[in-house]
Protein backbone atom coordinates (compact mmCIF):
# COMPACT_ATOMS: atom_id res chain seq x y z
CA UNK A 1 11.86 9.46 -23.76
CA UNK A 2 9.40 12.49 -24.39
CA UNK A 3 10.90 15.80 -25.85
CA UNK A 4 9.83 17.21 -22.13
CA UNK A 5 12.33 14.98 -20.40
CA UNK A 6 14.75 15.36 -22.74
CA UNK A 7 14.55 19.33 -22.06
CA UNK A 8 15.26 18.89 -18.64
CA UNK A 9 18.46 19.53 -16.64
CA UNK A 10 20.66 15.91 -16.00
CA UNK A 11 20.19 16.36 -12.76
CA UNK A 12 16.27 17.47 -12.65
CA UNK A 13 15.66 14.22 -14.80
CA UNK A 14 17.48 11.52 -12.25
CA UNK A 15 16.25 13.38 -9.45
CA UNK A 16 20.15 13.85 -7.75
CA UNK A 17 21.82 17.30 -6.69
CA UNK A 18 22.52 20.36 -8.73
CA UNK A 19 25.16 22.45 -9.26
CA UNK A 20 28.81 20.83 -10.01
CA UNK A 21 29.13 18.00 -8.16
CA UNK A 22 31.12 14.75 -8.73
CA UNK A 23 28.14 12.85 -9.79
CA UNK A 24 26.96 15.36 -12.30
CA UNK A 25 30.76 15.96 -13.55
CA UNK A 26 31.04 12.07 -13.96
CA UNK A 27 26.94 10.54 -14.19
CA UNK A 28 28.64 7.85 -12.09
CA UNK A 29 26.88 7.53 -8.66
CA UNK A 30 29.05 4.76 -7.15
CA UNK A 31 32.45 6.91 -7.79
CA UNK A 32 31.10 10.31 -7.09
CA UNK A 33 30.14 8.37 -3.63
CA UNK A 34 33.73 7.58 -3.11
CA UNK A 35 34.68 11.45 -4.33
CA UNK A 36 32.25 12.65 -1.83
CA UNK A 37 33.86 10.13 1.17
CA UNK A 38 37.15 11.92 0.17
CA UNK A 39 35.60 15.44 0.51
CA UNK A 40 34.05 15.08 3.35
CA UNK A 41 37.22 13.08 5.36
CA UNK A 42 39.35 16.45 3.76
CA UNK A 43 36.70 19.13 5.39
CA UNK A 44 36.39 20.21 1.82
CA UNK A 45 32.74 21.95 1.36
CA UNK A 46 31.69 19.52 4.11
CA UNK A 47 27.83 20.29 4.05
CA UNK A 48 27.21 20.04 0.60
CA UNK A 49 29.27 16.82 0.34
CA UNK A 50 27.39 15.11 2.89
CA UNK A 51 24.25 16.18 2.28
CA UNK A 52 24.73 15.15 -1.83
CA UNK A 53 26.25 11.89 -1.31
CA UNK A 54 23.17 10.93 1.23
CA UNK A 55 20.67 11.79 -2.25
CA UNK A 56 23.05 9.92 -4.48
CA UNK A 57 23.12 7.14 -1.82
CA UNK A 58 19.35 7.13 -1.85
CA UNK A 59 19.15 6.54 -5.30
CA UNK A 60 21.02 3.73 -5.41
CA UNK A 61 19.12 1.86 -2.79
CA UNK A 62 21.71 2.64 0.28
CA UNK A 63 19.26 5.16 2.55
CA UNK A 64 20.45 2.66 5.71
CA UNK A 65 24.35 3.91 4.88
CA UNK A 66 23.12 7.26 4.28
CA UNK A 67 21.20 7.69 7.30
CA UNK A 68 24.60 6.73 9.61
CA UNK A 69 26.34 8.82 7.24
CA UNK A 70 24.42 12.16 8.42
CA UNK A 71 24.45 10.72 11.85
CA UNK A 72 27.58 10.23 11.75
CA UNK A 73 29.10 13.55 9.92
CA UNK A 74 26.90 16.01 10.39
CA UNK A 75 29.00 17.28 13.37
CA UNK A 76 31.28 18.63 10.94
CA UNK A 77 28.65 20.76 9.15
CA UNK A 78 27.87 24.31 9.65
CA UNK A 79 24.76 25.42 12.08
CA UNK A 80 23.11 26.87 8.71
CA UNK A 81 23.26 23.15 6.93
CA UNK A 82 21.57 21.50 10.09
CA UNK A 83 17.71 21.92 9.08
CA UNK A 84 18.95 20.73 5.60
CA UNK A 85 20.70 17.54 6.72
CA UNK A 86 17.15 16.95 8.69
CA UNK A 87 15.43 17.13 5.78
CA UNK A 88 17.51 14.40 4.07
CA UNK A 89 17.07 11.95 7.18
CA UNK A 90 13.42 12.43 7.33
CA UNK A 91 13.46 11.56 3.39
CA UNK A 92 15.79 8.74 4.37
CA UNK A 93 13.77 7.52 7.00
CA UNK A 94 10.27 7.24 4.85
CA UNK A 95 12.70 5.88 2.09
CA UNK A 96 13.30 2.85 4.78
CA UNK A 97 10.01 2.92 6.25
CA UNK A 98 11.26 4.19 9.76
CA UNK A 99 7.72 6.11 10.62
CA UNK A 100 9.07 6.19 14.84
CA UNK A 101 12.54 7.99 13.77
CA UNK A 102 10.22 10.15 11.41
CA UNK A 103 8.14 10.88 13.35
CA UNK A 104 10.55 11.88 16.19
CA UNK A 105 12.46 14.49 13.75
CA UNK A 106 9.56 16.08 12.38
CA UNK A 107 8.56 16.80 16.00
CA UNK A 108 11.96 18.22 17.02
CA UNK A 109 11.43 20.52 13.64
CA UNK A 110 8.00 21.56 14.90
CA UNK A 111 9.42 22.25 18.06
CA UNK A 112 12.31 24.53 16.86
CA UNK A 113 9.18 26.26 14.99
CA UNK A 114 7.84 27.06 18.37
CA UNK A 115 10.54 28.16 19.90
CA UNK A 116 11.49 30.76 16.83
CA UNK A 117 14.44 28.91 15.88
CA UNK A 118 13.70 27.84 12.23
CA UNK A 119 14.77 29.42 8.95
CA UNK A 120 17.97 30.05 11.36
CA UNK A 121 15.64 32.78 13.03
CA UNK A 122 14.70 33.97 9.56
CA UNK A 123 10.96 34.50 8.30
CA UNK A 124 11.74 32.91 4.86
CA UNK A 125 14.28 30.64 3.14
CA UNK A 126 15.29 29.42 -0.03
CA UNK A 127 13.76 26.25 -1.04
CA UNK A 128 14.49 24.03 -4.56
CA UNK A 129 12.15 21.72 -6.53
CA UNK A 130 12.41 20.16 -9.87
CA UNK A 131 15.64 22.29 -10.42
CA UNK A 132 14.12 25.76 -9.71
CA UNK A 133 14.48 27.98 -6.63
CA UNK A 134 11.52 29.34 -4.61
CA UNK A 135 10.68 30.78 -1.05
CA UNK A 136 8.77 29.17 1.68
CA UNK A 137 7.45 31.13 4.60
CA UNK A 138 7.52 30.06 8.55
CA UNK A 139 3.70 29.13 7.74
CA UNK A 140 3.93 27.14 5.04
CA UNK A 141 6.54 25.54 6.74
CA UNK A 142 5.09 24.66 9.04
CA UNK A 143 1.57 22.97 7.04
CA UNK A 144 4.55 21.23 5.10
CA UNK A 145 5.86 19.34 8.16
CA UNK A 146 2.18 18.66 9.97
CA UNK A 147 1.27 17.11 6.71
CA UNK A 148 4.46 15.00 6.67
CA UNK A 149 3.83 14.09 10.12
CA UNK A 150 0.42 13.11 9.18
CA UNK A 151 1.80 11.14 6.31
CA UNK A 152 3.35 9.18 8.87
CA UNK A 153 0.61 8.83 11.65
CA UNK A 154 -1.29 7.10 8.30
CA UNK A 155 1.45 4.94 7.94
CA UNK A 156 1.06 3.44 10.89
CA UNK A 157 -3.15 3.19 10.83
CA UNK A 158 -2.92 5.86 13.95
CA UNK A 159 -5.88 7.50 11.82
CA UNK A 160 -7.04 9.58 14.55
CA UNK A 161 -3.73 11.44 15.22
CA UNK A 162 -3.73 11.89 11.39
CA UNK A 163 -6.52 13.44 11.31
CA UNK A 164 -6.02 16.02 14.11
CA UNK A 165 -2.39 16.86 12.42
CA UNK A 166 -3.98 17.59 9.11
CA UNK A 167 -6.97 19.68 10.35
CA UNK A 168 -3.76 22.10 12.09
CA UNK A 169 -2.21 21.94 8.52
CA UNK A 170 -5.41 23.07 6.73
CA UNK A 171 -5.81 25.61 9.03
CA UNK A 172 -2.73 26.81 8.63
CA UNK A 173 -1.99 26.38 4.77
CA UNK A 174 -4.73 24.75 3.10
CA UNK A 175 -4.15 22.64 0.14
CA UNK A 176 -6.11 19.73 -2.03
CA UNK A 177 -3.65 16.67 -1.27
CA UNK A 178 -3.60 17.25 2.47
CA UNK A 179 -7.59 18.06 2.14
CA UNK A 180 -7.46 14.14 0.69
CA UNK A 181 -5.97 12.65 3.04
CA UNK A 182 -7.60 14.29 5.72
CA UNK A 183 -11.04 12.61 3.83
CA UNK A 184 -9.44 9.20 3.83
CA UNK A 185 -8.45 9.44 7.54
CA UNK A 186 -12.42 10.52 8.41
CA UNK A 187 -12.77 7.28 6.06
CA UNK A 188 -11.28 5.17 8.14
CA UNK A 189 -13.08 6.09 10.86
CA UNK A 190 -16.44 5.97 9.48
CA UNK A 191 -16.94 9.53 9.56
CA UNK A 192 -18.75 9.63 6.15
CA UNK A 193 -20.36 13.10 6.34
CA UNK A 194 -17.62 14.68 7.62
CA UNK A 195 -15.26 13.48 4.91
CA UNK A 196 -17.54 14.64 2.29
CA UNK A 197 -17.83 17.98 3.45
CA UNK A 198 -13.63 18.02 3.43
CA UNK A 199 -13.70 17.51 -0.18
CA UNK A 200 -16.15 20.24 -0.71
CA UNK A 201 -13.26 22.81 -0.61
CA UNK A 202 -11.50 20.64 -3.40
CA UNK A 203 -14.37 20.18 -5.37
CA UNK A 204 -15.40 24.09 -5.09
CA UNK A 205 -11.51 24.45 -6.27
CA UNK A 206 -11.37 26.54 -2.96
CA UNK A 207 -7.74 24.98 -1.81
CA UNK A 208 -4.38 25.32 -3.77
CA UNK A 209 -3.91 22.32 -5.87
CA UNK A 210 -7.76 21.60 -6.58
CA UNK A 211 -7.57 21.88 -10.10
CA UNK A 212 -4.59 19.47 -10.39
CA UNK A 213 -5.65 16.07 -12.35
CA UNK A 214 -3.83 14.04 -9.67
CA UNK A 215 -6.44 16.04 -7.18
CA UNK A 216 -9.27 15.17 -9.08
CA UNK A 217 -8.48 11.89 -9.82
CA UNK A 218 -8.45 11.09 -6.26
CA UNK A 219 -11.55 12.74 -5.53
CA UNK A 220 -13.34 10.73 -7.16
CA UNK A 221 -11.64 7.79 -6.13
CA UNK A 222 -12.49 8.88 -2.22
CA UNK A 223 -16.01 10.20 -3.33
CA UNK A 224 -16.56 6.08 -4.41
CA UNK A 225 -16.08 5.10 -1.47
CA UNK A 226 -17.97 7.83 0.62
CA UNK A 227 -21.49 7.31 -1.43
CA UNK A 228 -22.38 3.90 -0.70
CA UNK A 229 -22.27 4.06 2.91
CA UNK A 230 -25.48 4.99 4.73
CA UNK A 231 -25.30 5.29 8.59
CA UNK A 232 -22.33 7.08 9.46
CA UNK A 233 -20.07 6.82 12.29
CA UNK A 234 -19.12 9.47 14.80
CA UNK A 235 -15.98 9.43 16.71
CA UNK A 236 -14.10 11.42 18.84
CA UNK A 237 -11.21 12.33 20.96
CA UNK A 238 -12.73 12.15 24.69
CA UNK A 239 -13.46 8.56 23.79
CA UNK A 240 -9.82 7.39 23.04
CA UNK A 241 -7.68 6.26 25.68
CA UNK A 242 -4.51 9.18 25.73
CA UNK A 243 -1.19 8.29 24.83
CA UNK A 244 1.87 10.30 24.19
CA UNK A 245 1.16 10.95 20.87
CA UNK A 246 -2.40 12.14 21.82
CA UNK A 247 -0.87 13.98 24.32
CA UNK A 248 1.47 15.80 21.54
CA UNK A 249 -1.74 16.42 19.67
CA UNK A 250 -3.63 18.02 22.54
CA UNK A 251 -1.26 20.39 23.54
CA UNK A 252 -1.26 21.76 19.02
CA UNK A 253 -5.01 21.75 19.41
CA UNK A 254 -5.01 23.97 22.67
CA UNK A 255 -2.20 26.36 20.79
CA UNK A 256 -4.87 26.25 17.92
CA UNK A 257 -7.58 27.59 19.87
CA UNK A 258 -5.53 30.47 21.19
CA UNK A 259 -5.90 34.18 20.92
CA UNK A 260 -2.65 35.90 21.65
CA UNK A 261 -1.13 38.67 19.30
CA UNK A 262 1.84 38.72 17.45
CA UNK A 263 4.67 39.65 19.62
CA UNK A 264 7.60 37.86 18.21
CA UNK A 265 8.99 36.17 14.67
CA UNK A 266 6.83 32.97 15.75
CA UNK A 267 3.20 32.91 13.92
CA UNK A 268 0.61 33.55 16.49
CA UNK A 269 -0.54 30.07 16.47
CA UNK A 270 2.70 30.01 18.50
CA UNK A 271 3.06 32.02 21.29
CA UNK A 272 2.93 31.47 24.56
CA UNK A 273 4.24 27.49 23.43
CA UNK A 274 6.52 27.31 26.83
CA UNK A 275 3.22 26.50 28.54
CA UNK A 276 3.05 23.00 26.49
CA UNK A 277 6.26 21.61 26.87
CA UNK A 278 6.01 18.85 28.75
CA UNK A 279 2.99 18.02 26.28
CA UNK A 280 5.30 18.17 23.21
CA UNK A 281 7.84 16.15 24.92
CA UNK A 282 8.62 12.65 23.27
C-alpha cells in the first residue's frame, strides 16, 4: 500500500461513510448492516442510517437490497434527506445497470431544478468527496446531472440523445470528461469534424479538467480514432423519428435557446419551464 493511501482517512480509503458510524466503529460491514437495520426499525437518526447502510450495502455487492431498502424506508426520512437518498438510488441503479430507473430519477431531479425546488429552495449546498466538504451551485448541479443522464443515454447506444444532453451540460458548466464523451458520441455517429473541433477546448486546456492525465490520455485515445477517417458523416435531429426521449430533449433545447431574465432562484435557462411540461413528462 503507498504511503498516500496509508495517509488517508479509513473511511476515504474503502470508499464507505464518514463520521461515527457502526461500520467505521467496528470495520465490519455485514454487522454494522444489522446495527443500521436496528437504527432505522428504532427511528434512531433515521436518514443517516438508511442512507449509510445503502453505501455499505453497495460495497458488499447487495445494491438490489439496497435499492428496496431506500424504497422502502425512505418514508421515514426527513424532506431535507430526500435529494440525498436520490442520489444513492441513482448510484445504486448504475451499480446494477438499471439505465430506465436511472434515467427516470435523474429526470424527476432535473425537473425539481425547473421548478426551483432543489437545494431545498437553496442556491447552494454542501457536497462531500474523497472525505472533504465543498459547495456546489444550482448550475453546476445541474451540468452534474445532464452529464449523468448522458452517461446513461450512452449506455444504452441512444448516441443521439447523448449528445444533445451533453451539449446543454457544456453550455452550462463546461468540463474536459463531459467534452469526451460528447466527442465519442459525434464518433458514433460519424460526425468526424465535429468531434474534433469538441476536443479543441480540451486540447487548448480551455475546459476545467483539461490538464488532468486521465483527460489527456483519452484525448488521444479519441483523437486515434478521429484521424483516419476521411468522408465524414452528417446527422441530425429532423431526420430521426421522435420518441419520448427526443421529445424530453426538445423541449431542454427550446429552454436553451431562450432569452428571458432572471426573475426567480431558477437559472435563466429555466424560466418560463411550465410551458414544457407535457414535453418533460415520462
Amino acid at each position: 500500500m503507498s504511503l498516500l493511501k496509508e495517509q488517508q482517512p479509513y473511511h476515504v480509503l474503502h470508499k464507505l461513510p464518514p463520521g461515527d458510524s457502526p461500520y467505521l466503529v467496528q470495520k465490519d460491514p455485514e454487522a454494522a448492516i444489522v446495527l443500521f437495520w436496528k437504527a432505522i426499525n428504532a427511528g434512531d437518526r433515521v436518514d443517516s442510517a438508511l442512507k449509510d447502510m445503502a453505501v455499505v450495502m453497495k460495497q458488499q455487492d447487495r445494491a438490489e437490497e439496497a435499492i428496496e431498502a431506500v424504497k422502502s424506508f425512505r418514508h421515514r426520512c426527513s424532506k431535507q434527506a430526500q435529494e440525498s437518498l436520490d442520489n444513492v438510488l441513482i448510484d445504486l441503479y448504475k451499480k446494477c445497470g438499471k439505465i430506465e430507473d436511472q434515467i427516470e430519477l435523474l429526470k424527476q431531479k432535473l425537473r425539481m431544478i425547473y421548478q426551483g425546488e432543489a437545494f431545498n429552495g437553496k442556491p447552494t449546498k454542501t457536497a462531500r468527496s474523497h472525505g472533504k466538504k465543498f459547495q456546489v451551485t444550482v448550475k453546476q448541479e445541474t451540468s452534474r446531472i445532464l452529464g449523468n443522464l448522458g452517461w446513461a443515454y450512452m449506455q444504452q447506444e441512444n448516441y443521439l440523445a447523448a449528445e444533445v444532453v451533453y451539449h446543454k451540460a457544456q453550455l452550462i458548466d463546461p468540463d474536459a470528461n463531459k467534452a469526451c464523451n460528447l466527442c465519442y458520441c459525434l464518433i458514433k455517429q460519424a460526425r468526424y469534424i465535429e468531434a474534433r473541433s469538441v476536443l479543441e477546448d480540451v486540447l487548448q486546456c480551455k475546459v476545467s479538467g483539461s490538464a488532468d492525465p486521465k483527460s489527456q490520455a483519452r484525448v488521444k485515445e479519441l483523437l486515434q480514432e478521429i484521424e483516419p477517417q476521411q468522408q465524414p458523416i452528417t446527422s441530425s435531429l429532423t431526420t430521426t423519428k421522435m420518441s419520448l426521449e427526443d421529445a424530453f430533449l426538445e423541449g431542454l433545447d427550446q429552454l436553451m435557446n431562450q432569452r428571458t431574465s432572471f426573475r426567480s432562484r431558477r437559472l435563466p435557462i429555466f424560466e418560463e419551464i411550465s410551458s414544457f411540461r407535457d414535453q418533460l413528462a415520462c
